[in-house]
Protein backbone atom coordinates (compact mmCIF):
# COMPACT_ATOMS: atom_id res chain seq x y z
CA UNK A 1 7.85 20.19 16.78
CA UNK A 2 9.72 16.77 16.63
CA UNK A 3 9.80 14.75 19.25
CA UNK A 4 12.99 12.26 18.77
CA UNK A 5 13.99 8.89 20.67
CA UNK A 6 16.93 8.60 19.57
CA UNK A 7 19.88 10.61 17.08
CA UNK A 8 18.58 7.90 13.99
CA UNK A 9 15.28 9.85 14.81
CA UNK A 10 16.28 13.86 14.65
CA UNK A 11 14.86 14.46 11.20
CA UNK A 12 11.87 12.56 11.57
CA UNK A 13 8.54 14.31 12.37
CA UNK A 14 6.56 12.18 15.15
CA UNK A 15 3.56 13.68 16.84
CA UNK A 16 3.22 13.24 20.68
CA UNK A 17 0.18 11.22 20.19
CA UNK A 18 1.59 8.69 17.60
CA UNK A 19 2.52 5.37 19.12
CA UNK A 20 6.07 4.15 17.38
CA UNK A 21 7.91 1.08 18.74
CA UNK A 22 11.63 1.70 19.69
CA UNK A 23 12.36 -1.32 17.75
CA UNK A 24 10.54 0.52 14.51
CA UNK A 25 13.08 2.06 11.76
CA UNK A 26 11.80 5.61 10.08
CA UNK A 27 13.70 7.06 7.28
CA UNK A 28 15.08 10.48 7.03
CA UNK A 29 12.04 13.08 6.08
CA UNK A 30 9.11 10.97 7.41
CA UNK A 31 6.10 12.64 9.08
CA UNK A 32 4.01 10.66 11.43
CA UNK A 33 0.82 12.03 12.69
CA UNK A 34 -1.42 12.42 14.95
CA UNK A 35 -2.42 8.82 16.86
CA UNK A 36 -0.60 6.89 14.32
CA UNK A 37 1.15 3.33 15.80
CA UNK A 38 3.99 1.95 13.70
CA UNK A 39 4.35 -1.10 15.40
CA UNK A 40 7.94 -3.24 16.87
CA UNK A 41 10.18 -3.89 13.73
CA UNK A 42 8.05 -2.29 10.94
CA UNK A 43 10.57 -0.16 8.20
CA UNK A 44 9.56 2.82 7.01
CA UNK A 45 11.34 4.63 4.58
CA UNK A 46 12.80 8.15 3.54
CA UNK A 47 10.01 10.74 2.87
CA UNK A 48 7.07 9.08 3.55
CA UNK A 49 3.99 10.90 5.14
CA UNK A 50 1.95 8.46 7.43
CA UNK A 51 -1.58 10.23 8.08
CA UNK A 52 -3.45 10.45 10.99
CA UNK A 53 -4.41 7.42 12.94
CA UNK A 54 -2.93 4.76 10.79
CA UNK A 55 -1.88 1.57 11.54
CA UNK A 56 1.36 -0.38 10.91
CA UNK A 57 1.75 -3.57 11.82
CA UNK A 58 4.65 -5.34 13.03
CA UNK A 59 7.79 -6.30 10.46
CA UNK A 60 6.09 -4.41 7.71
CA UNK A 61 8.08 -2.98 5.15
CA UNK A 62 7.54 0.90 3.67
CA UNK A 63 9.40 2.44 0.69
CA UNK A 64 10.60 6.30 0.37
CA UNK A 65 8.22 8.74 -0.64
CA UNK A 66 4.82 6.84 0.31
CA UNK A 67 1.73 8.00 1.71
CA UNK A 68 -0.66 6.55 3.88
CA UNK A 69 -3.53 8.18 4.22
CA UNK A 70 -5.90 8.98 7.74
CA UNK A 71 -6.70 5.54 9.51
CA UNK A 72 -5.36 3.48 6.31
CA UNK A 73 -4.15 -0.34 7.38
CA UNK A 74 -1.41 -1.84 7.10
CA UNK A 75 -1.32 -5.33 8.54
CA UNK A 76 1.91 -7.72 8.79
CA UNK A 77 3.66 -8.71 6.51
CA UNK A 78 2.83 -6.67 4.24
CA UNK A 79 5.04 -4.63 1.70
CA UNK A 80 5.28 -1.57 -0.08
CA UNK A 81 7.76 -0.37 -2.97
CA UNK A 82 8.70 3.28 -3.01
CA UNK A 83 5.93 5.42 -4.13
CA UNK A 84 2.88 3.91 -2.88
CA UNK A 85 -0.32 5.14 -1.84
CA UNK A 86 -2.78 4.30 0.66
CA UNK A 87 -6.08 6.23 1.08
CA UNK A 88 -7.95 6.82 3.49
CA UNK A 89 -9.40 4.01 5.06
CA UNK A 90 -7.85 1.56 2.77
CA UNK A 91 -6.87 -1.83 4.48
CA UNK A 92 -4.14 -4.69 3.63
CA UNK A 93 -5.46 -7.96 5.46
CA UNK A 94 -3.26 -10.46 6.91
CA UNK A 95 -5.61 -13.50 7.43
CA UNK A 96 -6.96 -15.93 4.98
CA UNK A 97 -9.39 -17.87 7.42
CA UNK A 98 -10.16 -14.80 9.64
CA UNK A 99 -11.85 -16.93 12.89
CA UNK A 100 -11.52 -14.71 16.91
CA UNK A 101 -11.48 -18.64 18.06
CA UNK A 102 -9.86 -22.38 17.33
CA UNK A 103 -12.52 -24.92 16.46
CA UNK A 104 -12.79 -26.03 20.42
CA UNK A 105 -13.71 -22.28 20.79
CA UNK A 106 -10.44 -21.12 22.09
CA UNK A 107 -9.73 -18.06 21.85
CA UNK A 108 -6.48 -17.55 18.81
CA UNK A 109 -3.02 -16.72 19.58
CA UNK A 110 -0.56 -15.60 18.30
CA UNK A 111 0.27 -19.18 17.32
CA UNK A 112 -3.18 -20.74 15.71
CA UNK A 113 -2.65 -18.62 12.44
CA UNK A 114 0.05 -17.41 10.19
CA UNK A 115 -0.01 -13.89 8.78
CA UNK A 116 0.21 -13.43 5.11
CA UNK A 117 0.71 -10.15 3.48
CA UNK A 118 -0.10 -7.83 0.67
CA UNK A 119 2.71 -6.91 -1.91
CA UNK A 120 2.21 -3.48 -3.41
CA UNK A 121 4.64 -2.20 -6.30
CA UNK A 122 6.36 0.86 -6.54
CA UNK A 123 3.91 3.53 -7.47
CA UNK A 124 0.84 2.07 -6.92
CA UNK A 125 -2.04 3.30 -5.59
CA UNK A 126 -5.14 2.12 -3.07
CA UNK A 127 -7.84 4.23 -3.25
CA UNK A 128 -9.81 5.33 -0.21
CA UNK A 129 -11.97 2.48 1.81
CA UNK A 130 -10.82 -0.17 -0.67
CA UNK A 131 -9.41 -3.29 0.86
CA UNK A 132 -6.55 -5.65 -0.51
CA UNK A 133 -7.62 -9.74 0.48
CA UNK A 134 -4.32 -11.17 1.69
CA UNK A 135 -2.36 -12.82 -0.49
CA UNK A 136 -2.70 -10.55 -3.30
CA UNK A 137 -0.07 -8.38 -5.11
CA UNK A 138 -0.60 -5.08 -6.57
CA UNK A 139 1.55 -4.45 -9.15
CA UNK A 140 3.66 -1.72 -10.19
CA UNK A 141 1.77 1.76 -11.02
CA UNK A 142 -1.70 -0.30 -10.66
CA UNK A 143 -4.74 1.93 -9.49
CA UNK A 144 -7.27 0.98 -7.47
CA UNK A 145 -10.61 2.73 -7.13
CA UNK A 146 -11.78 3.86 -4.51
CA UNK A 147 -13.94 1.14 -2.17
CA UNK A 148 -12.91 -1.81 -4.22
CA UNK A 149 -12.32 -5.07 -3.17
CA UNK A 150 -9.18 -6.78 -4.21
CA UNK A 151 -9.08 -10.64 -4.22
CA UNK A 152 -6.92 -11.55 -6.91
CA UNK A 153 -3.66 -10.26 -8.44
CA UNK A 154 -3.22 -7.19 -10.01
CA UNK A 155 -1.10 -6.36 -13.32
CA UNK A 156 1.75 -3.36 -13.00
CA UNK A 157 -0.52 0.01 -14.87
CA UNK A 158 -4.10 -1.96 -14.29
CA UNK A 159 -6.93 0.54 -13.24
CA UNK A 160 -9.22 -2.08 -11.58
CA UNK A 161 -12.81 -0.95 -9.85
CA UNK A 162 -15.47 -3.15 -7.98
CA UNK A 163 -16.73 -5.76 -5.92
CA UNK A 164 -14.50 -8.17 -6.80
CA UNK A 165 -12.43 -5.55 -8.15
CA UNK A 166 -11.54 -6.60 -12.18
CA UNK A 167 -9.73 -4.24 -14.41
CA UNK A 168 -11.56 -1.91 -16.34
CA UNK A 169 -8.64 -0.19 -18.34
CA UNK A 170 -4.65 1.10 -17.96
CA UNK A 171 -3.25 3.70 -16.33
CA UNK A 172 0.22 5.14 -16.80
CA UNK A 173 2.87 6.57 -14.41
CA UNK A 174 0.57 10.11 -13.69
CA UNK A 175 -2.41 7.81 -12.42
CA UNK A 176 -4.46 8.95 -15.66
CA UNK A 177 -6.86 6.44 -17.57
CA UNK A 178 -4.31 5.71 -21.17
CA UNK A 179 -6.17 6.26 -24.47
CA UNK A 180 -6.00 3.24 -27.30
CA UNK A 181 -4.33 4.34 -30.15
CA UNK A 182 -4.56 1.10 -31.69
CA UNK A 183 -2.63 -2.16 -32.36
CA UNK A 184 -2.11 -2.77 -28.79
CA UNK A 185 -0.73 1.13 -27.98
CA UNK A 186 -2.07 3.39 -25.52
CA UNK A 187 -0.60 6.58 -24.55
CA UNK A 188 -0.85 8.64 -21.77
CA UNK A 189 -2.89 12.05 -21.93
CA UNK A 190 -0.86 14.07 -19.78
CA UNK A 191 2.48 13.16 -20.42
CA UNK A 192 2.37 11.52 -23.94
CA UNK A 193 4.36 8.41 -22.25
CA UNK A 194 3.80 5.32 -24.58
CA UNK A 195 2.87 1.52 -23.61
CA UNK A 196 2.08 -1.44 -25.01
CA UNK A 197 0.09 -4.37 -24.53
CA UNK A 198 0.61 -8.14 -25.28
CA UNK A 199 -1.16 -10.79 -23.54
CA UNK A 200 -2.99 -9.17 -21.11
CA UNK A 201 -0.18 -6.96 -19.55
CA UNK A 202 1.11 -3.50 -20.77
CA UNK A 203 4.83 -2.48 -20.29
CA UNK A 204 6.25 1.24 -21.00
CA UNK A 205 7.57 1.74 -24.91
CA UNK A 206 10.80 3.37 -24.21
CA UNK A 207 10.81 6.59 -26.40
């Protein structure tokens, strides 16, 4: 059943129990489930499936065709190219000097910090219960295992694992580990796509 605010909302899917703001734009196709909140301002875009009890924070900014997975996070201002995909769990901080109070023991408002966001590239992927350290960009088609911990900028096709996550090989556009063929070439296994790599980044060998 959809349940609609407003005509800009008839072909969206929103559970009863989600939590959207009025002020919150959802593209055409979108499914938002149960006790999700997609807070005042935040953009989501065409296609995207936002899982059960996730979070959106305010002003953030969703591609088409992501997915955010159960009780993923998505603090301001973060955002997202088309494609992405949040797991489970997974959380994009906002704060660089988390503190509840000031120094005089105050407790913080809105204005005693300023939010800083994640940037994650088209494709891309968080796996479940990892967590993105604000400021940090994920690049495009980058994999991230699942429970790793990401504190420093990652290349477009990295596969990075760990506590601080570090990259640990390539992936390609399917998500699948590429195999060296030498000479700085890898390939991709399932679709035989082509890349190369030259100082520490790998870019797609048009065919």
């Amino acid at each position: 059943m959809t349940h609609s605010t407003d005509r800009a909302r008839d072909a969206v899917r929103i559970e009863a129990s989600a939590d959207v703001d009025p002020s919150a734009d959802l593209g055409v196709g979108t499914s938002v489930w149960h006790l999700v909140q997609i807070r005042e301002g935040a953009s989501v875009g065409r296609g995207c499936n936002i899982g059960r009890g996730a979070y959106i924070g305010p002003g953030v900014r969703i591609g088409d065709n992501c997915k955010l997975q159960n009780y993923a996070l998505v603090y301001e201002p973060a955002q997202l190219g088309n494609g992405v995909f949040i797991g489970p769990a997974a959380v994009l901080t906002n704060d660089e000097y988390p503190r509840a109070v000031t120094p005089s023991g105050a407790l913080k408002g809105a204005e005693d910090w300023t939010a800083i966001g994640v940037t994650v590239g088209e494709g891309a992927s968080i796996g479940a219960r990892a967590v993105c350290v604000a400021p940090v960009s994920i690049g495009r088609w980058a994999l991230v295992a699942a429970g790793a911990v990401v504190t420093k900028d990652v290349p477009d096709f990295a596969l990075v694992v760990g506590v601080p996550a570090r990259r640990v090989g390539w992936v390609g556009r399917a998500g699948v580990p590429l195999v060296a063929k030498g000479d700085g070439r890898f390939v991709c296994p399932r679709t035989g796509a082509e890349y190369a790599e030259a100082s520490g980044l790998l870019t797609e060998v048009e065919s």
